[in-house]
C-alpha atoms as a PDB file:
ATOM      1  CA  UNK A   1     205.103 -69.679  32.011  1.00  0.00           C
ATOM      2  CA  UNK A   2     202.773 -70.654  28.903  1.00  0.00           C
ATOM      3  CA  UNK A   3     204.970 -68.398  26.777  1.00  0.00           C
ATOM      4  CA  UNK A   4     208.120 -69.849  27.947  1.00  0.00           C
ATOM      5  CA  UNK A   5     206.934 -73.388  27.411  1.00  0.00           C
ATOM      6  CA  UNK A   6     206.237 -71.610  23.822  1.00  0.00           C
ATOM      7  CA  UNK A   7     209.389 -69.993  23.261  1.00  0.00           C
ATOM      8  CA  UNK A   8     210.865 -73.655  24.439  1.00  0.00           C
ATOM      9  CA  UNK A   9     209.099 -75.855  21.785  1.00  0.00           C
ATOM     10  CA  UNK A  10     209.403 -73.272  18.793  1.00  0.00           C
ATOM     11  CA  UNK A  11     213.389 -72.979  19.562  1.00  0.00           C
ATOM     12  CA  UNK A  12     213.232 -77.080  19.935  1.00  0.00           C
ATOM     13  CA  UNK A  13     211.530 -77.415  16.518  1.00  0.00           C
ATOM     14  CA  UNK A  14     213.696 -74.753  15.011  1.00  0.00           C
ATOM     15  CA  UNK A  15     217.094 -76.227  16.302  1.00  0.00           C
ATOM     16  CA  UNK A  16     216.041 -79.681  14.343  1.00  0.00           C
ATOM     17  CA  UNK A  17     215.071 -77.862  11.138  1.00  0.00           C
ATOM     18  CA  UNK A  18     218.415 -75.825  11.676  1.00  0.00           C
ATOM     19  CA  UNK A  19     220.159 -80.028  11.991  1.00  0.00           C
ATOM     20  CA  UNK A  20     222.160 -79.466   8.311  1.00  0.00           C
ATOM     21  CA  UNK A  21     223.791 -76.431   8.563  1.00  0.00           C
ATOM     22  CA  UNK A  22     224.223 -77.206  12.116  1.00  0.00           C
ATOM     23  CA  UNK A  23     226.080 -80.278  11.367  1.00  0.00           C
ATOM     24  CA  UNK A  24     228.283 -78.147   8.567  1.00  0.00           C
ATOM     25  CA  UNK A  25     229.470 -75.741  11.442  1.00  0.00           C
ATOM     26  CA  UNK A  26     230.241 -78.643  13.387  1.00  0.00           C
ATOM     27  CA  UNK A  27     232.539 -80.149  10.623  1.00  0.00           C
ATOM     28  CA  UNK A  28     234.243 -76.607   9.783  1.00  0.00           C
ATOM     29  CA  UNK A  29     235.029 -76.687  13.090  1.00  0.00           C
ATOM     30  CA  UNK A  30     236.870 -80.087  13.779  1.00  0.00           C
ATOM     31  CA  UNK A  31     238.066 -80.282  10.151  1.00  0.00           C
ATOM     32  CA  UNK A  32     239.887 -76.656  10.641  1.00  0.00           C
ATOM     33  CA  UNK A  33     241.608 -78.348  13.877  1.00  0.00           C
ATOM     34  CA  UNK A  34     242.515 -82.149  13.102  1.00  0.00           C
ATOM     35  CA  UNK A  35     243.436 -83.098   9.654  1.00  0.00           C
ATOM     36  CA  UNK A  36     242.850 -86.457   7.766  1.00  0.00           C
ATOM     37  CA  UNK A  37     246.328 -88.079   6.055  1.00  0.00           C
ATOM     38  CA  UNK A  38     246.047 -87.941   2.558  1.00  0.00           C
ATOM     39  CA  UNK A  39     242.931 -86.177   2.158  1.00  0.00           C
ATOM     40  CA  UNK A  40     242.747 -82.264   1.552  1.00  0.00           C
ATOM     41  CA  UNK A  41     240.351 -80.465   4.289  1.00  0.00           C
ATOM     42  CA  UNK A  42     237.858 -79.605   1.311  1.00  0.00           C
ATOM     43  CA  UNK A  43     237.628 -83.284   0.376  1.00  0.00           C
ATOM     44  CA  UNK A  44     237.140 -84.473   3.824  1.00  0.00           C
ATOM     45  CA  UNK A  45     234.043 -81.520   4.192  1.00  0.00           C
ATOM     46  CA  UNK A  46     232.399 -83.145   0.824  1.00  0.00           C
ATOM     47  CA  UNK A  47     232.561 -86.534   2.256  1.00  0.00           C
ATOM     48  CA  UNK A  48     231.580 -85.618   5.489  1.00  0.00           C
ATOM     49  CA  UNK A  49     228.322 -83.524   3.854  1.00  0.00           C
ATOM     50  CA  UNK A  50     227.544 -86.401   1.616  1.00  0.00           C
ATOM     51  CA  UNK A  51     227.642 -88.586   4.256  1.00  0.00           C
ATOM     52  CA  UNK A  52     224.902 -86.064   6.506  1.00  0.00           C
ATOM     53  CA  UNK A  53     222.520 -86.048   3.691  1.00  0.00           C
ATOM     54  CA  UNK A  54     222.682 -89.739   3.590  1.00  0.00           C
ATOM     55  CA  UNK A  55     221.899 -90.656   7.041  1.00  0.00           C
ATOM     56  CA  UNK A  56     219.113 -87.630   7.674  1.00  0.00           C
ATOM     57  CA  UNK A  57     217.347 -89.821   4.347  1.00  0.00           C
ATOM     58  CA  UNK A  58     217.734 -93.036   6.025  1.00  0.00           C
ATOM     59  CA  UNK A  59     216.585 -92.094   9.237  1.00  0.00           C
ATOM     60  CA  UNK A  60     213.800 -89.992   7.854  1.00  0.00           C
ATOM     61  CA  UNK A  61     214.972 -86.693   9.230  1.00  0.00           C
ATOM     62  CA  UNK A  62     214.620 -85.367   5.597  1.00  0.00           C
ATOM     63  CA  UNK A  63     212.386 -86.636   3.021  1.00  0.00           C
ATOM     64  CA  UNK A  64     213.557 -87.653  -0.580  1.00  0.00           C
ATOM     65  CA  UNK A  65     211.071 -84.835  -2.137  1.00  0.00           C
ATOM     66  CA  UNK A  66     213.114 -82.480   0.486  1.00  0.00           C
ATOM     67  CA  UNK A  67     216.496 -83.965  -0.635  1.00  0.00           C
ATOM     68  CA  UNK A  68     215.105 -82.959  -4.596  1.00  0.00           C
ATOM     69  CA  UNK A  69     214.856 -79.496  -3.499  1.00  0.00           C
ATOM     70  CA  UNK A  70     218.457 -79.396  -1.384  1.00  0.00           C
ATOM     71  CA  UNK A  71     220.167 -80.595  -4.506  1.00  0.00           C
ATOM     72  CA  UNK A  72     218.570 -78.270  -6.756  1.00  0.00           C
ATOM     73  CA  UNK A  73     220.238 -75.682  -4.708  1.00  0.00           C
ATOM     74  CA  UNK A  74     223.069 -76.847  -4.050  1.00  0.00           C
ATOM     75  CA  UNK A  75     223.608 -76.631  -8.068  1.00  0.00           C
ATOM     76  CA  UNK A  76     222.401 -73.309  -8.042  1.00  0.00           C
ATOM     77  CA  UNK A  77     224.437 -72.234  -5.382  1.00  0.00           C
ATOM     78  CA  UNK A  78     227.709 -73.923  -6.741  1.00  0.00           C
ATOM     79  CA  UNK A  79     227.363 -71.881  -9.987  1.00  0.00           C
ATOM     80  CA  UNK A  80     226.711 -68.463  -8.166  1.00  0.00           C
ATOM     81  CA  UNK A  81     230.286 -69.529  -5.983  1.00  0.00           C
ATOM     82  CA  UNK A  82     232.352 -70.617  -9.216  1.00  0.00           C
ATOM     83  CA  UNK A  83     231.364 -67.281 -10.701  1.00  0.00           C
ATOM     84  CA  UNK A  84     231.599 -65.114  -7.325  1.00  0.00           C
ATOM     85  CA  UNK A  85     235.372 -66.735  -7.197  1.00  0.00           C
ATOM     86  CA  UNK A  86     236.192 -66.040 -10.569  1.00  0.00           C
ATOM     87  CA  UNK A  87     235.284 -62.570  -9.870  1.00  0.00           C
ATOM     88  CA  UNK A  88     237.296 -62.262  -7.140  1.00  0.00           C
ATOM     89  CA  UNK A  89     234.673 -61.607  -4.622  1.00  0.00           C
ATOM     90  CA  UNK A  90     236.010 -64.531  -2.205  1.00  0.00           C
ATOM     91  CA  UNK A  91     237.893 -67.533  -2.593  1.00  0.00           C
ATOM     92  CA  UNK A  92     238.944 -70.779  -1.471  1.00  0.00           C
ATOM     93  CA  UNK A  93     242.791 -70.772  -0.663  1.00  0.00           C
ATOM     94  CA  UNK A  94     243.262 -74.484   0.293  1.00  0.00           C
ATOM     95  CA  UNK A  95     243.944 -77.657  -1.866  1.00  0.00           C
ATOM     96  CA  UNK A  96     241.370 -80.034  -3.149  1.00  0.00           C
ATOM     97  CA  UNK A  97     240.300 -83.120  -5.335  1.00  0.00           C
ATOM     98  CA  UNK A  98     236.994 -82.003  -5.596  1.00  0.00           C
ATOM     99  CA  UNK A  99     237.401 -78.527  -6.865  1.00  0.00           C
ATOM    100  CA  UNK A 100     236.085 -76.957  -9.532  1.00  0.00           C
ATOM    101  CA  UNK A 101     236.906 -73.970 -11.150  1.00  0.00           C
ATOM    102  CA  UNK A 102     238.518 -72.751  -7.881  1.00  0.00           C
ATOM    103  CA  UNK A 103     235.559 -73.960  -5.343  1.00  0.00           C
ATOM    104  CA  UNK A 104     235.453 -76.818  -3.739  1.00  0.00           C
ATOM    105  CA  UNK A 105     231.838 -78.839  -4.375  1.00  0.00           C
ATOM    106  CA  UNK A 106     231.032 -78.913  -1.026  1.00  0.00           C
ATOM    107  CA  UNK A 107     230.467 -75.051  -1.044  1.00  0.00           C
ATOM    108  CA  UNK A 108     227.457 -75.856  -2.525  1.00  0.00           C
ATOM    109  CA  UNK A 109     225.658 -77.890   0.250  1.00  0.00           C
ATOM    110  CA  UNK A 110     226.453 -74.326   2.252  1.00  0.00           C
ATOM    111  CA  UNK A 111     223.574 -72.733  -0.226  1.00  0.00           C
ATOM    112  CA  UNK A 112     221.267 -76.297   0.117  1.00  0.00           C
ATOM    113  CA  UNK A 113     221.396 -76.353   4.016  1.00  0.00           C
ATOM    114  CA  UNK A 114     219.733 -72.894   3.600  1.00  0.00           C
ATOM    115  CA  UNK A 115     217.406 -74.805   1.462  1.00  0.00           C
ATOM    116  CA  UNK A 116     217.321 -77.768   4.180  1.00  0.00           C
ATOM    117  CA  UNK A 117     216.383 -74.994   7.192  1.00  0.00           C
ATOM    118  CA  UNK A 118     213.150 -73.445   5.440  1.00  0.00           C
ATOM    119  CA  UNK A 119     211.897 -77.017   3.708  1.00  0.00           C
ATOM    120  CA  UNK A 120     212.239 -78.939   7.448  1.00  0.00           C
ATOM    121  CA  UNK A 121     210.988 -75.541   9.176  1.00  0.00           C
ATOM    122  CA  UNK A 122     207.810 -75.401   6.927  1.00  0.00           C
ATOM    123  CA  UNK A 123     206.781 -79.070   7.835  1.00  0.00           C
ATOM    124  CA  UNK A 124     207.852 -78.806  10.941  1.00  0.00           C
ATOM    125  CA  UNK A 125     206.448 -75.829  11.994  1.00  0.00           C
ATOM    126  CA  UNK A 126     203.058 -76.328   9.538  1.00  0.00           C
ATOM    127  CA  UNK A 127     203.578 -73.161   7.588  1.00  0.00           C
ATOM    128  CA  UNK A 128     200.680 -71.345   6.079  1.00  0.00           C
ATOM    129  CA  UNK A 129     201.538 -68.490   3.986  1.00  0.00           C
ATOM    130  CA  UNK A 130     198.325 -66.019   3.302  1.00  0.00           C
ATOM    131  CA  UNK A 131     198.133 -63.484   0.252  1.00  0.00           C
ATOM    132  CA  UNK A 132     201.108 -65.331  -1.840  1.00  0.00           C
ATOM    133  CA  UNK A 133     201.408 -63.114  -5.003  1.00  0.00           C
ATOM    134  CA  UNK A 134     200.988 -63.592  -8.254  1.00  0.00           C
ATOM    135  CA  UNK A 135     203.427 -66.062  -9.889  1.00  0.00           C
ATOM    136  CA  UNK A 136     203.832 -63.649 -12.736  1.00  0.00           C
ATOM    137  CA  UNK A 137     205.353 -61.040  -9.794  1.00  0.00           C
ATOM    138  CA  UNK A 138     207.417 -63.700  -7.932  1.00  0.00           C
ATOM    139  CA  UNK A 139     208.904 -65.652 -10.466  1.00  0.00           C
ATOM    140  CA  UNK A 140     210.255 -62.814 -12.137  1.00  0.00           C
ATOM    141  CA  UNK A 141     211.417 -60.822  -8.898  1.00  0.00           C
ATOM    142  CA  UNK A 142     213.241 -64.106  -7.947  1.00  0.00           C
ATOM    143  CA  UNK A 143     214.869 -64.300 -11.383  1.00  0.00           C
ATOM    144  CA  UNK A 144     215.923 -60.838 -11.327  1.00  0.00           C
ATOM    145  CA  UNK A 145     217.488 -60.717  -7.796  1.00  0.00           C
ATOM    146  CA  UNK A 146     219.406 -64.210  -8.681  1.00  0.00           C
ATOM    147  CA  UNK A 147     220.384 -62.058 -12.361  1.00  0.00           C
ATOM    148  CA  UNK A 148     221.917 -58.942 -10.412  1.00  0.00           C
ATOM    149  CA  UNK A 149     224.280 -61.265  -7.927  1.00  0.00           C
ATOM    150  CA  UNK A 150     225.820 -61.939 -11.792  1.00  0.00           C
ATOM    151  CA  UNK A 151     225.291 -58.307 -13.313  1.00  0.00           C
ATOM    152  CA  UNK A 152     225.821 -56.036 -10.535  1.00  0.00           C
ATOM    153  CA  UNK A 153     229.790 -56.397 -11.881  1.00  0.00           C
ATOM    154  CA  UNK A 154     229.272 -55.036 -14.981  1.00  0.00           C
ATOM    155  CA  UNK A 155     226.208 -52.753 -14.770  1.00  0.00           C
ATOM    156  CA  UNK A 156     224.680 -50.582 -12.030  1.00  0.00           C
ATOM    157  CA  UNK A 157     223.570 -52.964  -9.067  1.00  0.00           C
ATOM    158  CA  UNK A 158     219.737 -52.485  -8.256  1.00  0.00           C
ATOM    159  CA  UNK A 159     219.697 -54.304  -5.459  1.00  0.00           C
ATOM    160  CA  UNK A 160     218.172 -51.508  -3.393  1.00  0.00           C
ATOM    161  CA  UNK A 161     215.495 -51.239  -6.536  1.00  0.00           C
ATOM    162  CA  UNK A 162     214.410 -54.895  -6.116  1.00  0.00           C
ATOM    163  CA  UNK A 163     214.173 -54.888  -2.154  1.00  0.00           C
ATOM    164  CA  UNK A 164     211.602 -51.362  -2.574  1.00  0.00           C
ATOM    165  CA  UNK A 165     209.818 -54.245  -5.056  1.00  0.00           C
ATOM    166  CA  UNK A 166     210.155 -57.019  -2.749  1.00  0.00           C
ATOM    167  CA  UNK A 167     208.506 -55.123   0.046  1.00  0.00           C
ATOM    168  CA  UNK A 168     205.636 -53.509  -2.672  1.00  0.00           C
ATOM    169  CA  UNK A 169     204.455 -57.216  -3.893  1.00  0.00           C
ATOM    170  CA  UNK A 170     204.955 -58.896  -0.169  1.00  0.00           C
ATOM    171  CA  UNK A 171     203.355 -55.826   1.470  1.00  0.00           C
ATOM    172  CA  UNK A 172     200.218 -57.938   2.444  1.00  0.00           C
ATOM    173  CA  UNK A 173     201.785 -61.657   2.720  1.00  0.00           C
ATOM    174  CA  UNK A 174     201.839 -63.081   5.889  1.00  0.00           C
ATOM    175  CA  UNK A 175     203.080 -66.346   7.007  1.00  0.00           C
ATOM    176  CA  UNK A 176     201.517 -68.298   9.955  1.00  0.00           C
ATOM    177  CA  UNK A 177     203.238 -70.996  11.698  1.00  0.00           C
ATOM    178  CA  UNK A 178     202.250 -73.454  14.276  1.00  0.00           C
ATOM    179  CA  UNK A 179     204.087 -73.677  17.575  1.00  0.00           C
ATOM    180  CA  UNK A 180     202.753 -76.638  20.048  1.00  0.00           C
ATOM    181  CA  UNK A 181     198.786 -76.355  18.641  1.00  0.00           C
ATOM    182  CA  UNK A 182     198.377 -72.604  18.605  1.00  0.00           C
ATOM    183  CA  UNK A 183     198.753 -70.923  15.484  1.00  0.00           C
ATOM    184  CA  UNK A 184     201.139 -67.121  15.073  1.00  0.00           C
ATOM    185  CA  UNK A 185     202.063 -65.171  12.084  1.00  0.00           C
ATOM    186  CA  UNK A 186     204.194 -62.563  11.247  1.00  0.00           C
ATOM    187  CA  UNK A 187     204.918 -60.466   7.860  1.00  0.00           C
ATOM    188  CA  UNK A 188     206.549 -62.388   5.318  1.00  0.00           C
ATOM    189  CA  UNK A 189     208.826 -59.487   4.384  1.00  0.00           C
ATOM    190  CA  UNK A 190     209.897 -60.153   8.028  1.00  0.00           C
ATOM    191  CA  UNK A 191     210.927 -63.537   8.353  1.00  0.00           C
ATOM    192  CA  UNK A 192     213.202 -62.802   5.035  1.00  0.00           C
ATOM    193  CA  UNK A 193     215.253 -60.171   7.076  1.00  0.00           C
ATOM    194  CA  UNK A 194     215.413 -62.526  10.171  1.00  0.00           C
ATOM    195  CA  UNK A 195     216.485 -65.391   8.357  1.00  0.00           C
ATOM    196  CA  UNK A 196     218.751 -62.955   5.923  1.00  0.00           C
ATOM    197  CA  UNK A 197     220.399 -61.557   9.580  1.00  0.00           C
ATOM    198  CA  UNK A 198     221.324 -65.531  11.060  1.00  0.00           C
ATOM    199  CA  UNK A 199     223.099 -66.618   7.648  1.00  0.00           C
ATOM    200  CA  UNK A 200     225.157 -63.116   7.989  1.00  0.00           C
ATOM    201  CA  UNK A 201     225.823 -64.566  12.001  1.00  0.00           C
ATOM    202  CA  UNK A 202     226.400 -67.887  10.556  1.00  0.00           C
ATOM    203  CA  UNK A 203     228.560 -66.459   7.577  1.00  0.00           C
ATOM    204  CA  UNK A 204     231.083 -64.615  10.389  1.00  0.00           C
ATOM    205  CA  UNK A 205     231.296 -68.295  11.687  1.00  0.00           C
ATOM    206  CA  UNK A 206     232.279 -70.064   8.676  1.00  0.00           C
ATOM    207  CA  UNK A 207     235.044 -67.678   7.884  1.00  0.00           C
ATOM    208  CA  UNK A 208     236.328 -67.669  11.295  1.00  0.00           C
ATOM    209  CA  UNK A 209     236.548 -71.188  10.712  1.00  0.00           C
ATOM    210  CA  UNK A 210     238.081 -70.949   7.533  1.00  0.00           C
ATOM    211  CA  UNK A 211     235.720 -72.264   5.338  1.00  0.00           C
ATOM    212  CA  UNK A 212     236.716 -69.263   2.729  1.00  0.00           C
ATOM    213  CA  UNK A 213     237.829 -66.068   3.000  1.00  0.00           C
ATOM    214  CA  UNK A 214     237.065 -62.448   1.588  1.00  0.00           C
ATOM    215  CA  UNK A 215     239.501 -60.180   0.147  1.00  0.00           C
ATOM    216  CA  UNK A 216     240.291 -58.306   3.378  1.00  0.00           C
ATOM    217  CA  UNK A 217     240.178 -61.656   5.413  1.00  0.00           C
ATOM    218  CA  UNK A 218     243.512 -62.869   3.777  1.00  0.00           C
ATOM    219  CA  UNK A 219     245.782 -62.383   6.603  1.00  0.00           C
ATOM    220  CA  UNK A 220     243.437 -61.810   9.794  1.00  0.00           C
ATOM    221  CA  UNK A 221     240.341 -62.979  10.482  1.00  0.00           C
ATOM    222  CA  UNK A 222     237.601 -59.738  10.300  1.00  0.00           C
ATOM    223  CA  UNK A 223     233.841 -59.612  10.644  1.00  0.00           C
ATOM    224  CA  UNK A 224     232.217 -60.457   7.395  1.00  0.00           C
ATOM    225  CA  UNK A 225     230.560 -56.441   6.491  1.00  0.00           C
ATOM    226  CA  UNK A 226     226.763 -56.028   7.428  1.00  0.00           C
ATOM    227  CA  UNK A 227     226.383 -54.770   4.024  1.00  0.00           C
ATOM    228  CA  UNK A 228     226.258 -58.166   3.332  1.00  0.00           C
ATOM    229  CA  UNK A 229     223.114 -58.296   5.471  1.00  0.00           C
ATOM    230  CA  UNK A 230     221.536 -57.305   2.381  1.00  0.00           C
ATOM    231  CA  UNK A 231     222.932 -59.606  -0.164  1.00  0.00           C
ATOM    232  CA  UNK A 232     221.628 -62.922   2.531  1.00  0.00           C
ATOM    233  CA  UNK A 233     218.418 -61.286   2.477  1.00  0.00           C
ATOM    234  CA  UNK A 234     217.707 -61.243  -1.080  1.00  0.00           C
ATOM    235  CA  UNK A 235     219.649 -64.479  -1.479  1.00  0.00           C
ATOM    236  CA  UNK A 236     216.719 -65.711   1.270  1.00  0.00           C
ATOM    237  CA  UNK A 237     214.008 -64.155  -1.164  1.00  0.00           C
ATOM    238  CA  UNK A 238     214.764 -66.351  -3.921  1.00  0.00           C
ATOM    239  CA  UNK A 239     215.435 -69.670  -1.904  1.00  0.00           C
ATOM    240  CA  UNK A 240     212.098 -68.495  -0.518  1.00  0.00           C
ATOM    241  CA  UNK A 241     210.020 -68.078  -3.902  1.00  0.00           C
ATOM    242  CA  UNK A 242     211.426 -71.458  -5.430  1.00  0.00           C
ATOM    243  CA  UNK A 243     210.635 -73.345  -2.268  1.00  0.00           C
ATOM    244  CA  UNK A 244     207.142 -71.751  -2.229  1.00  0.00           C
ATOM    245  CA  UNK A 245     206.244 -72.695  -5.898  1.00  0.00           C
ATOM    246  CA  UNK A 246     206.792 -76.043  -5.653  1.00  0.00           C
ATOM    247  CA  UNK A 247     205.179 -76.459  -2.584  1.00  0.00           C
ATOM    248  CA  UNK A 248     202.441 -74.207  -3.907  1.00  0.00           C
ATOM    249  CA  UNK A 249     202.542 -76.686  -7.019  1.00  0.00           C
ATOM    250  CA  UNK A 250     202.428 -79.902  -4.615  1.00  0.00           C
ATOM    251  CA  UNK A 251     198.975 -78.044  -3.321  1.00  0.00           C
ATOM    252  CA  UNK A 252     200.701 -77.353  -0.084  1.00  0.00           C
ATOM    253  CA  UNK A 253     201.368 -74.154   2.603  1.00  0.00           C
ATOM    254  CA  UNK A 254     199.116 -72.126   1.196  1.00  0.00           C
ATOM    255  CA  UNK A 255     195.591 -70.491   3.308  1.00  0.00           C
ATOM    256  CA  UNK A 256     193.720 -70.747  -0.390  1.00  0.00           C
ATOM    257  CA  UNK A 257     194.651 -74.405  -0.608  1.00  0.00           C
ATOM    258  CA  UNK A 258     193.118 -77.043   1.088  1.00  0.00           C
ATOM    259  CA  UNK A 259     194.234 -76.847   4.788  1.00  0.00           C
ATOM    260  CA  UNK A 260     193.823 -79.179   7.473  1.00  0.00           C
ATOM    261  CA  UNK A 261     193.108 -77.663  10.716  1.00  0.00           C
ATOM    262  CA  UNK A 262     195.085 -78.477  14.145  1.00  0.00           C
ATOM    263  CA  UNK A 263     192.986 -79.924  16.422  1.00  0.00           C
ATOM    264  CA  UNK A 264     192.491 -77.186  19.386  1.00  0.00           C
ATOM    265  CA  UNK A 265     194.410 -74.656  17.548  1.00  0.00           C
ATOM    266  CA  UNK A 266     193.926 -70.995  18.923  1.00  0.00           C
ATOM    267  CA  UNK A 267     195.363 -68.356  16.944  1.00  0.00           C
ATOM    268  CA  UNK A 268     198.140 -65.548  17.808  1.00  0.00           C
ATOM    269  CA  UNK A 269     199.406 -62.718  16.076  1.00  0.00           C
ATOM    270  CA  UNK A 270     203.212 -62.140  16.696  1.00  0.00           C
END
């Protein structure tokens, strides 16, 4: 009974840090079924987004130093999506004001609401991560993986090369979370696939909804490939490292840092 009560409060707190991309679902949905006069579907999403980020600020769902970091990636997800369209890898058939360079701007709060999940699950959930390596190994893994989503057209893709490095410099991180006063953890490398695995889920949705399309989705609707497992898990490593450094930078998450303990806290291992 203790562990459903557990399983209970961690899916609770994970369901509110999940609120943004939640709420993006929710509007693919209606928007793909009732249309607004006068305004393209794309435009209507934007507003609609703009409008989410506003009221989780006000009503201090999200904090302004966590709205810093979902804009930050919404910009660097917007420029990964102009160049993935102009490359043909997807695109975005329907009409809009707000589109630029063939994708509409509210593809890029799709990349921040990733950013949203882990900054509202790491306060939420007290995150602790143990062993963090060596800026001088992150930064430039995280660099490189975001590079090959850009070179990988013209040159040999190394993903597989980066994800043998991934699991090399992660091999002894471990992140521990809190869930109702006791503490778990789990390996870092881990939570990336997890996490990597529920965008791919989530990714099946928003075609199906029609909030783009791959090539061979043109006509009729077709699960997204799990190769692209892969891509979503790397794409999670680098969201990962820039959320990390700037926490670690803010003197926060980390075992070697300061940490305030939870009063009554036991420990498991997950």
């Amino acid at each position: 009974m203790h562990y459903i009560k557990q399983l209970f409060h961690f899916g609770y707190q994970q369901a509110l840090a999940c609120l943004f991309p939640g709420l993006i679902f929710i509007t693919l949905a209606v928007t793909n079924l009732v249309s607004v006069p006068g305004i393209p579907r794309y435009d209507v999403i934007l507003i609609i987004c703009l409008l989410i980020q506003v009221v989780m600020v006000k009503t201090g769902l999200e904090t302004i130093d966590e709205l810093k970091v979902i804009t930050l990636f919404h910009i660097i997800g917007l420029t990964l999506e102009i160049y993935k369209v102009h490359m043909g890898s997807w695109s975005y058939p329907g009409e809009g004001y707000s589109k630029v360079a063939g994708v509409p701007l509210y593809s890029g709060f799709m990349y921040a609401s990733v950013a949203s999940y882990m900054v509202q699950a790491w306060r939420r959930l007290d995150l602790k991560i143990d062993k963090w390596p060596y800026f001088l190994w992150t930064v430039p893994l995280g660099a490189a993986i975001y590079l090959n989503f850009f070179t990988h057209h013209f040159v040999y893709d190394i993903r597989w090369f980066l994800t043998g490095a991934l699991f090399i410099i992660f091999w002894k991180t471990v992140v521990h979370f809190n869930v109702n006063g006791e503490r778990y953890k789990m390996p870092l490398s881990l939570s990336f696939f997890l996490i990597g695995f529920f965008i791919w889920v989530a990714e099946n949705i928003s075609t199906l909804l029609d909030g783009y399309r791959y090539p061979n989705q043109g006509d009729t609707w077709e699960l997204v490939h799990v190769g692209k497992i892969s891509s979503w898990f790397l794409l999670v490593v680098v969201s990962f490292i820039i959320v990390a450094q700037l926490k670690r930078i803010k003197g926060e998450g980390f075992t070697d840092q300061e940490v305030k303990p939870i009063k009554g806290e036991r420990k498991k291992v997950l």
